[in-house]
PDB file of N, CA and C in Angstrom:
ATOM      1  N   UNK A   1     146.432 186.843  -5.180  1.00  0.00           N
ATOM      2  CA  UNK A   1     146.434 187.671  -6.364  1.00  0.00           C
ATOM      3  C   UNK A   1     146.854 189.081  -5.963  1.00  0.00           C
ATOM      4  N   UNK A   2     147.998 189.680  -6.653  1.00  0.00           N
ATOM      5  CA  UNK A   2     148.441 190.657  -6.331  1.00  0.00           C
ATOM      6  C   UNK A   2     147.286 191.957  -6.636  1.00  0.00           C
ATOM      7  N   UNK A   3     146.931 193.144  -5.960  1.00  0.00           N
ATOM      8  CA  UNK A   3     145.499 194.097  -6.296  1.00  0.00           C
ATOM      9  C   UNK A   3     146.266 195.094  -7.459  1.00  0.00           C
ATOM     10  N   UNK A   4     145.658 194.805  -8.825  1.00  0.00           N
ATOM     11  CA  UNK A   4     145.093 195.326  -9.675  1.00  0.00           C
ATOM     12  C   UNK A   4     145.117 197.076  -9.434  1.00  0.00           C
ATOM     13  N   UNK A   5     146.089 197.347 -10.517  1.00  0.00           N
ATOM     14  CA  UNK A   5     145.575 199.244 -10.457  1.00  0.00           C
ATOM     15  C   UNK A   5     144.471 199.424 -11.640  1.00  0.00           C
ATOM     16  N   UNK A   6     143.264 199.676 -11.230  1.00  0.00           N
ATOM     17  CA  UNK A   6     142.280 199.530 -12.300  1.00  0.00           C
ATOM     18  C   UNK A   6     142.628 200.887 -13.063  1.00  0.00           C
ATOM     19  N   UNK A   7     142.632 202.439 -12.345  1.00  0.00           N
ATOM     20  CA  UNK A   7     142.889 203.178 -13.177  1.00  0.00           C
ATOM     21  C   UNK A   7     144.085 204.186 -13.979  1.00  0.00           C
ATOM     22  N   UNK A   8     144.729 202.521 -13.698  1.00  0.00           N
ATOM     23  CA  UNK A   8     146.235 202.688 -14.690  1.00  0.00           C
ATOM     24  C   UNK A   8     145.810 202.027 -16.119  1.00  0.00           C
ATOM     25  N   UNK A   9     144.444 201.334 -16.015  1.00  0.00           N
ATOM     26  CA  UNK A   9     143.993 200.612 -17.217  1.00  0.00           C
ATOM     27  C   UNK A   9     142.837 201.291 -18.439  1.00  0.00           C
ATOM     28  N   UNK A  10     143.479 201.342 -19.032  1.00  0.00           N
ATOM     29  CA  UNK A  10     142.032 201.728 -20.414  1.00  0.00           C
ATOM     30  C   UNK A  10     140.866 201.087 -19.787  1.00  0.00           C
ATOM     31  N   UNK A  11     139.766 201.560 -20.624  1.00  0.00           N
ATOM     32  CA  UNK A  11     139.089 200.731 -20.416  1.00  0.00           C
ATOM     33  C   UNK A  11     138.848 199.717 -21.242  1.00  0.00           C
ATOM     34  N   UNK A  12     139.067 199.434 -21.840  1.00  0.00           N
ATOM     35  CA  UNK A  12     139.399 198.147 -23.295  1.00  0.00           C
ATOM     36  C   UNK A  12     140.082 196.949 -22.003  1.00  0.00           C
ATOM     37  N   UNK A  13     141.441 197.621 -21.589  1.00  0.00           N
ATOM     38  CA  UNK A  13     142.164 196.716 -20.827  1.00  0.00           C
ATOM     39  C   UNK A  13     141.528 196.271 -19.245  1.00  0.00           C
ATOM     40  N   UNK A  14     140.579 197.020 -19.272  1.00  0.00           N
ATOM     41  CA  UNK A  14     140.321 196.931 -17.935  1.00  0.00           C
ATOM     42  C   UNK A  14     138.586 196.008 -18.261  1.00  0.00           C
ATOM     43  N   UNK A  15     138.123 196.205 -19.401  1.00  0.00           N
ATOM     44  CA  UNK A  15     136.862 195.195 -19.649  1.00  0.00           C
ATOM     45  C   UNK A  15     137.648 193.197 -19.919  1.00  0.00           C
ATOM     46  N   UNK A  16     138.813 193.128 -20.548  1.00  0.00           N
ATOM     47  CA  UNK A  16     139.956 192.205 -20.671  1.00  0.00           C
ATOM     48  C   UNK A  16     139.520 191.584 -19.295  1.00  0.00           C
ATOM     49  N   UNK A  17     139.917 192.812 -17.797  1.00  0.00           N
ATOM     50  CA  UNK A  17     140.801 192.066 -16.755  1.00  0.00           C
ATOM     51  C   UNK A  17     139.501 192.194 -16.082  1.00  0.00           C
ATOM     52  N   UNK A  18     138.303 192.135 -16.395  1.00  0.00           N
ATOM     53  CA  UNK A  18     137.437 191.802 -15.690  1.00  0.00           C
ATOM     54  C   UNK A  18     136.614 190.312 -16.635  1.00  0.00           C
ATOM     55  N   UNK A  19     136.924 190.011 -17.888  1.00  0.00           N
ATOM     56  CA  UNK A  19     136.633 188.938 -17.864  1.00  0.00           C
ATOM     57  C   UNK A  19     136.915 187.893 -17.916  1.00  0.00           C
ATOM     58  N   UNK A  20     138.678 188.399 -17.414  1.00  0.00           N
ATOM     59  CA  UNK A  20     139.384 187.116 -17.564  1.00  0.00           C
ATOM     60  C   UNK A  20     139.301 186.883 -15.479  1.00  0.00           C
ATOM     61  N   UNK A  21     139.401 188.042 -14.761  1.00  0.00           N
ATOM     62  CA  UNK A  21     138.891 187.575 -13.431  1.00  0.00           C
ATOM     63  C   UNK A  21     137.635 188.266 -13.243  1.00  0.00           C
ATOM     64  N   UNK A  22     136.610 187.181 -13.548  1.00  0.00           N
ATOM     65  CA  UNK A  22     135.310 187.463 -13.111  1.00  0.00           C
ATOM     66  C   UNK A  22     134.835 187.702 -11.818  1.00  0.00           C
ATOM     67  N   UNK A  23     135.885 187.007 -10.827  1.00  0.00           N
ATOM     68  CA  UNK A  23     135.582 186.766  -9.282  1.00  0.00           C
ATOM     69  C   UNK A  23     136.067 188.384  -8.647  1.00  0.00           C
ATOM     70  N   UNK A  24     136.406 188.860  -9.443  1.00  0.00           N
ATOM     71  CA  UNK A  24     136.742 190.342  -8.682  1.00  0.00           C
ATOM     72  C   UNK A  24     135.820 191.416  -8.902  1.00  0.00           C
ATOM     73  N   UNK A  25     135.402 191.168  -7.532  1.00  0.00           N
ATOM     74  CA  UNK A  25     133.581 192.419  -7.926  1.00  0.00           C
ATOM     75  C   UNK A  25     133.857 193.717  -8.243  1.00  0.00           C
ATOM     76  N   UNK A  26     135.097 194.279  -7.446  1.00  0.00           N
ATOM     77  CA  UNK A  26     135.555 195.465  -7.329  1.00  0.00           C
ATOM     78  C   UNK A  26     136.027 195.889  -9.032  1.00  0.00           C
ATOM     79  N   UNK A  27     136.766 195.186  -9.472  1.00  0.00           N
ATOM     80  CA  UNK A  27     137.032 195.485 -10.678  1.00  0.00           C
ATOM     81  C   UNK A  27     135.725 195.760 -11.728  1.00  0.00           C
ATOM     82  N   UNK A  28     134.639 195.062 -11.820  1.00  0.00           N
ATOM     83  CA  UNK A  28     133.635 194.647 -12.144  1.00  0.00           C
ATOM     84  C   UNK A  28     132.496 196.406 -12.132  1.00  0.00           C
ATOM     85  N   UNK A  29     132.179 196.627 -10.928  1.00  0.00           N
ATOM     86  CA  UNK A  29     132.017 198.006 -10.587  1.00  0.00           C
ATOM     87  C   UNK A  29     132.867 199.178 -11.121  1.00  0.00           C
ATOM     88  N   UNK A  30     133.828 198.589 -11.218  1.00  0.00           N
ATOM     89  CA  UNK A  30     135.039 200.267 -11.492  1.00  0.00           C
ATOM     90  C   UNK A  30     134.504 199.957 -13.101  1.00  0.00           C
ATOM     91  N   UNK A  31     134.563 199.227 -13.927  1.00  0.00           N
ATOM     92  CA  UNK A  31     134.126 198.918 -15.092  1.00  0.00           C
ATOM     93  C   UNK A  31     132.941 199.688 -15.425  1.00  0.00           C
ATOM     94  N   UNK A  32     131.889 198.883 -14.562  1.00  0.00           N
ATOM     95  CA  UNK A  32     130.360 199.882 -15.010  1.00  0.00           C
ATOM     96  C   UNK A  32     130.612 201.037 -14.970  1.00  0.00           C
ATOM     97  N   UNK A  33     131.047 201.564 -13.777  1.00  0.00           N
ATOM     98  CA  UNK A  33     131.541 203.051 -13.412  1.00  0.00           C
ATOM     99  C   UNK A  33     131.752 203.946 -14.572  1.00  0.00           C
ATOM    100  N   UNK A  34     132.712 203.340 -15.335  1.00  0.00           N
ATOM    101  CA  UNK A  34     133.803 203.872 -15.773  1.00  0.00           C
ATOM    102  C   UNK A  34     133.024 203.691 -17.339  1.00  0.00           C
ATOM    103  N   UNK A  35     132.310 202.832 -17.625  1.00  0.00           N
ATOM    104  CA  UNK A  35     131.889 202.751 -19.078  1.00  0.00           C
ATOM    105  C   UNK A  35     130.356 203.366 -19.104  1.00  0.00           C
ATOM    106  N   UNK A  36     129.632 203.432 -18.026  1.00  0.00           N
ATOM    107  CA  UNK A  36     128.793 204.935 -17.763  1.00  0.00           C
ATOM    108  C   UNK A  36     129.688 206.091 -18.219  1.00  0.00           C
ATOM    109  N   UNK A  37     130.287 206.933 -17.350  1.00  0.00           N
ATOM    110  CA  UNK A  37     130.681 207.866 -17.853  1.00  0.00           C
ATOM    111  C   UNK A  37     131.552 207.998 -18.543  1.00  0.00           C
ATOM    112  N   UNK A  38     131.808 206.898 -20.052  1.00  0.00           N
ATOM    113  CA  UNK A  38     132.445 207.324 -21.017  1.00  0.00           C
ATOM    114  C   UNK A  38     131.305 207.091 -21.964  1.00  0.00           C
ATOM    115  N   UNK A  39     129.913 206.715 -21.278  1.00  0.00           N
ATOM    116  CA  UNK A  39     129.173 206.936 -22.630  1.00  0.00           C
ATOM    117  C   UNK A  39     128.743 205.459 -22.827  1.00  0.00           C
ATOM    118  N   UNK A  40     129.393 204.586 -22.912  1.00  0.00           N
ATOM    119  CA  UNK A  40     129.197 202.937 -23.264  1.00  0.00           C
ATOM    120  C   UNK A  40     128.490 202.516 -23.172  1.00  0.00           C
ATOM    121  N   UNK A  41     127.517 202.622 -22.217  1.00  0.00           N
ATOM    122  CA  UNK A  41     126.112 201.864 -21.493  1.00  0.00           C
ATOM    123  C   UNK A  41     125.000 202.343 -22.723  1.00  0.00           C
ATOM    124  N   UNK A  42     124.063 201.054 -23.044  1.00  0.00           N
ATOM    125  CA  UNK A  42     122.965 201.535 -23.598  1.00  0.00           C
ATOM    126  C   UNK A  42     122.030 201.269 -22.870  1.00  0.00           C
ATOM    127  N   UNK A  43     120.982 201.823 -23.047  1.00  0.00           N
ATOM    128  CA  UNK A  43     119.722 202.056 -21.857  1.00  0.00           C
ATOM    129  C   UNK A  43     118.854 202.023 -23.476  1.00  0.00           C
ATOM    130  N   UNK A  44     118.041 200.712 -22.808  1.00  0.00           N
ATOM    131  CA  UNK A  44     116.483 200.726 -23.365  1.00  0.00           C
ATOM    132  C   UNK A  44     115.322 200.952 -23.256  1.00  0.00           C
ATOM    133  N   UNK A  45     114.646 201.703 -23.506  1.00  0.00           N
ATOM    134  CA  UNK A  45     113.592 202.180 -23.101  1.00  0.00           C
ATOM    135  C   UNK A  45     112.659 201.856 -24.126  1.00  0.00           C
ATOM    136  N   UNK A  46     111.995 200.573 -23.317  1.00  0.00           N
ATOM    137  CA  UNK A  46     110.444 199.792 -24.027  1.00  0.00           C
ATOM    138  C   UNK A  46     109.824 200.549 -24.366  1.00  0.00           C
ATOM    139  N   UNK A  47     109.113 201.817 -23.664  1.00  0.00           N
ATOM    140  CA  UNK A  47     108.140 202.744 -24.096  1.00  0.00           C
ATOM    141  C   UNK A  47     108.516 203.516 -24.978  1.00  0.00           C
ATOM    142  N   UNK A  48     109.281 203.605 -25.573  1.00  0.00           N
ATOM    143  CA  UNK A  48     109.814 203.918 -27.216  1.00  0.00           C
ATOM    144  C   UNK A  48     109.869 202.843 -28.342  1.00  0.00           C
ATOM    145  N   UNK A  49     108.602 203.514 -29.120  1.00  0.00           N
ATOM    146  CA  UNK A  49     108.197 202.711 -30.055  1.00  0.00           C
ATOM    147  C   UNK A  49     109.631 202.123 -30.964  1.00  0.00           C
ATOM    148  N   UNK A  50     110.374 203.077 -31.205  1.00  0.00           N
ATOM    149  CA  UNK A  50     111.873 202.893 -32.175  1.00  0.00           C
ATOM    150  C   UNK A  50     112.887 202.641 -31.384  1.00  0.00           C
ATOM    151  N   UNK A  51     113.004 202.098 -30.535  1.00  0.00           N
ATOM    152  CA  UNK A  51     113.788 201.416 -29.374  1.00  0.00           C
ATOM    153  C   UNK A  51     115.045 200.487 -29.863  1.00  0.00           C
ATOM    154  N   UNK A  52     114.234 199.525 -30.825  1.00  0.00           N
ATOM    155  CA  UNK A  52     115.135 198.734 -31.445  1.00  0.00           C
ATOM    156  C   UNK A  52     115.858 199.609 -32.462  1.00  0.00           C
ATOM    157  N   UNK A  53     115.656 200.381 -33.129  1.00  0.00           N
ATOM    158  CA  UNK A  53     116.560 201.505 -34.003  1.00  0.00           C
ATOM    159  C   UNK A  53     117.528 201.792 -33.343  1.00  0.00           C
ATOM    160  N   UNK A  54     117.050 202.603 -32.037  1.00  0.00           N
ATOM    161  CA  UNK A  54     117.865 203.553 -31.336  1.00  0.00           C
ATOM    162  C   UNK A  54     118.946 202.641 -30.816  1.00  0.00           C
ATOM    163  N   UNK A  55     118.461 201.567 -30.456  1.00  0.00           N
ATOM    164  CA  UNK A  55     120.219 200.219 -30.156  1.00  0.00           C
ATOM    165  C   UNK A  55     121.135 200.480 -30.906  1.00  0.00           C
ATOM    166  N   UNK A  56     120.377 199.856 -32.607  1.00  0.00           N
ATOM    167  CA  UNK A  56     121.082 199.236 -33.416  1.00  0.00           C
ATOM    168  C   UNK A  56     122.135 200.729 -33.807  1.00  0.00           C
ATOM    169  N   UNK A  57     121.543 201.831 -33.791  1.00  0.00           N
ATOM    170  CA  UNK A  57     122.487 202.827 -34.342  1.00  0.00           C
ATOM    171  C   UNK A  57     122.849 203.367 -33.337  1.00  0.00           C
ATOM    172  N   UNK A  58     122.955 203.131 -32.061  1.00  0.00           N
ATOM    173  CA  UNK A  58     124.057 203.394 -31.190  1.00  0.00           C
ATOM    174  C   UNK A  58     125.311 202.308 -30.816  1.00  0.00           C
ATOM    175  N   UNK A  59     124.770 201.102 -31.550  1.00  0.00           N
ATOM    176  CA  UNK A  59     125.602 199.972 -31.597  1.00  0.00           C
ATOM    177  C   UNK A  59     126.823 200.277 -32.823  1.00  0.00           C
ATOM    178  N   UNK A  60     125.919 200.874 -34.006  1.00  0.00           N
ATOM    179  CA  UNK A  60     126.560 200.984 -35.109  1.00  0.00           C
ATOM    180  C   UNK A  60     127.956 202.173 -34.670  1.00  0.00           C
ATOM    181  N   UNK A  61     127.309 203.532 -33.749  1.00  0.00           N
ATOM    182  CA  UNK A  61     128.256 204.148 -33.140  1.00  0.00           C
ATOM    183  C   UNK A  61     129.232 203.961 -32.770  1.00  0.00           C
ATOM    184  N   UNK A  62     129.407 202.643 -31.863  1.00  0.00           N
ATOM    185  CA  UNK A  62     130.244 202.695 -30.809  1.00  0.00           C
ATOM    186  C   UNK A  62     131.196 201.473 -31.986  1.00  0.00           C
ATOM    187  N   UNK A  63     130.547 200.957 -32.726  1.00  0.00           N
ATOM    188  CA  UNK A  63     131.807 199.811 -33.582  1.00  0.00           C
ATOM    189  C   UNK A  63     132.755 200.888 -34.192  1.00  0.00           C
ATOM    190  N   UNK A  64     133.642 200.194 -33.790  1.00  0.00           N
ATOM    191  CA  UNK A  64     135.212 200.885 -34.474  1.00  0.00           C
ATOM    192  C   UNK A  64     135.143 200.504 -35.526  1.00  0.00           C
ATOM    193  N   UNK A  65     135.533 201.531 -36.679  1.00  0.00           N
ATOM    194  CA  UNK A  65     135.865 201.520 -38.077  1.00  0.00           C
ATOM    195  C   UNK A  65     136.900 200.462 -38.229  1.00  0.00           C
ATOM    196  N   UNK A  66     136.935 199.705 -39.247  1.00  0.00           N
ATOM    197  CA  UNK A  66     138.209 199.043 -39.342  1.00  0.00           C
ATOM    198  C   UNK A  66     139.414 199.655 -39.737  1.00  0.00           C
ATOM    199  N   UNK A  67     140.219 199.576 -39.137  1.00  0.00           N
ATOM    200  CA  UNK A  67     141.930 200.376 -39.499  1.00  0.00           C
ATOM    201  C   UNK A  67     141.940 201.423 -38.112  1.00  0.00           C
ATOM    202  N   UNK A  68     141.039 201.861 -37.614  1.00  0.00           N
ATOM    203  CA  UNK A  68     141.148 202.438 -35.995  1.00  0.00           C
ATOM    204  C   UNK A  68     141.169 201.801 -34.906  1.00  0.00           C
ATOM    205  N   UNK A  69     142.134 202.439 -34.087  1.00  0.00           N
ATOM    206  CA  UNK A  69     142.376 201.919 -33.083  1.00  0.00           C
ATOM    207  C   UNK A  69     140.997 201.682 -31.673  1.00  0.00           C
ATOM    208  N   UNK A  70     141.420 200.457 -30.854  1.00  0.00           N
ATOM    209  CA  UNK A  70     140.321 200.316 -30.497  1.00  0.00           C
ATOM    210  C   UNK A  70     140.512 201.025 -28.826  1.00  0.00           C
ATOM    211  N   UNK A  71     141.425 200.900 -28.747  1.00  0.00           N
ATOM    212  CA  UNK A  71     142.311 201.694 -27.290  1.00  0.00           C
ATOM    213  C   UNK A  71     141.570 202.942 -26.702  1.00  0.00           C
ATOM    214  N   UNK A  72     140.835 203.177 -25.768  1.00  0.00           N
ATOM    215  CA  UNK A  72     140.620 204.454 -25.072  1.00  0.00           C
ATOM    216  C   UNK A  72     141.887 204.345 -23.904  1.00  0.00           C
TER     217      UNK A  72
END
């Protein structure tokens, strides 16, 4: 398999080429990496009574409007 330029890739394209090759750890990491610091990751925290809120409307956040593009 020829090596992958991960950050020639969106990350849209680059979540794609990690689940279409799962076996590539490296890609896999640059992913988390990379969707940490754009924000992507949700973190739950049990000891917050409104926990399940705080998902659902950071879930609601991150869904793309329909008619926008989904491309970073």
């Amino acid at each position: 398999m020829t090596a992958a330029n991960y950050d020639a890739m969106s990350l849209n394209e680059l979540r794609r080429y990690v689940l279409t090759y799962r076996e590539d750890i490296d890609a896999f990491h640059k992913y988390i990496d990379r969707s940490k610091a754009a924000g992507r990751m949700i973190v739950i925290d049990l000891e917050d009574v409104h926990w399940e809120e705080n998902i659902t409307d950071r879930i609601l956040k991150m869904t793309p409007v329909e008619g926008e593009s989904e491309e970073s």
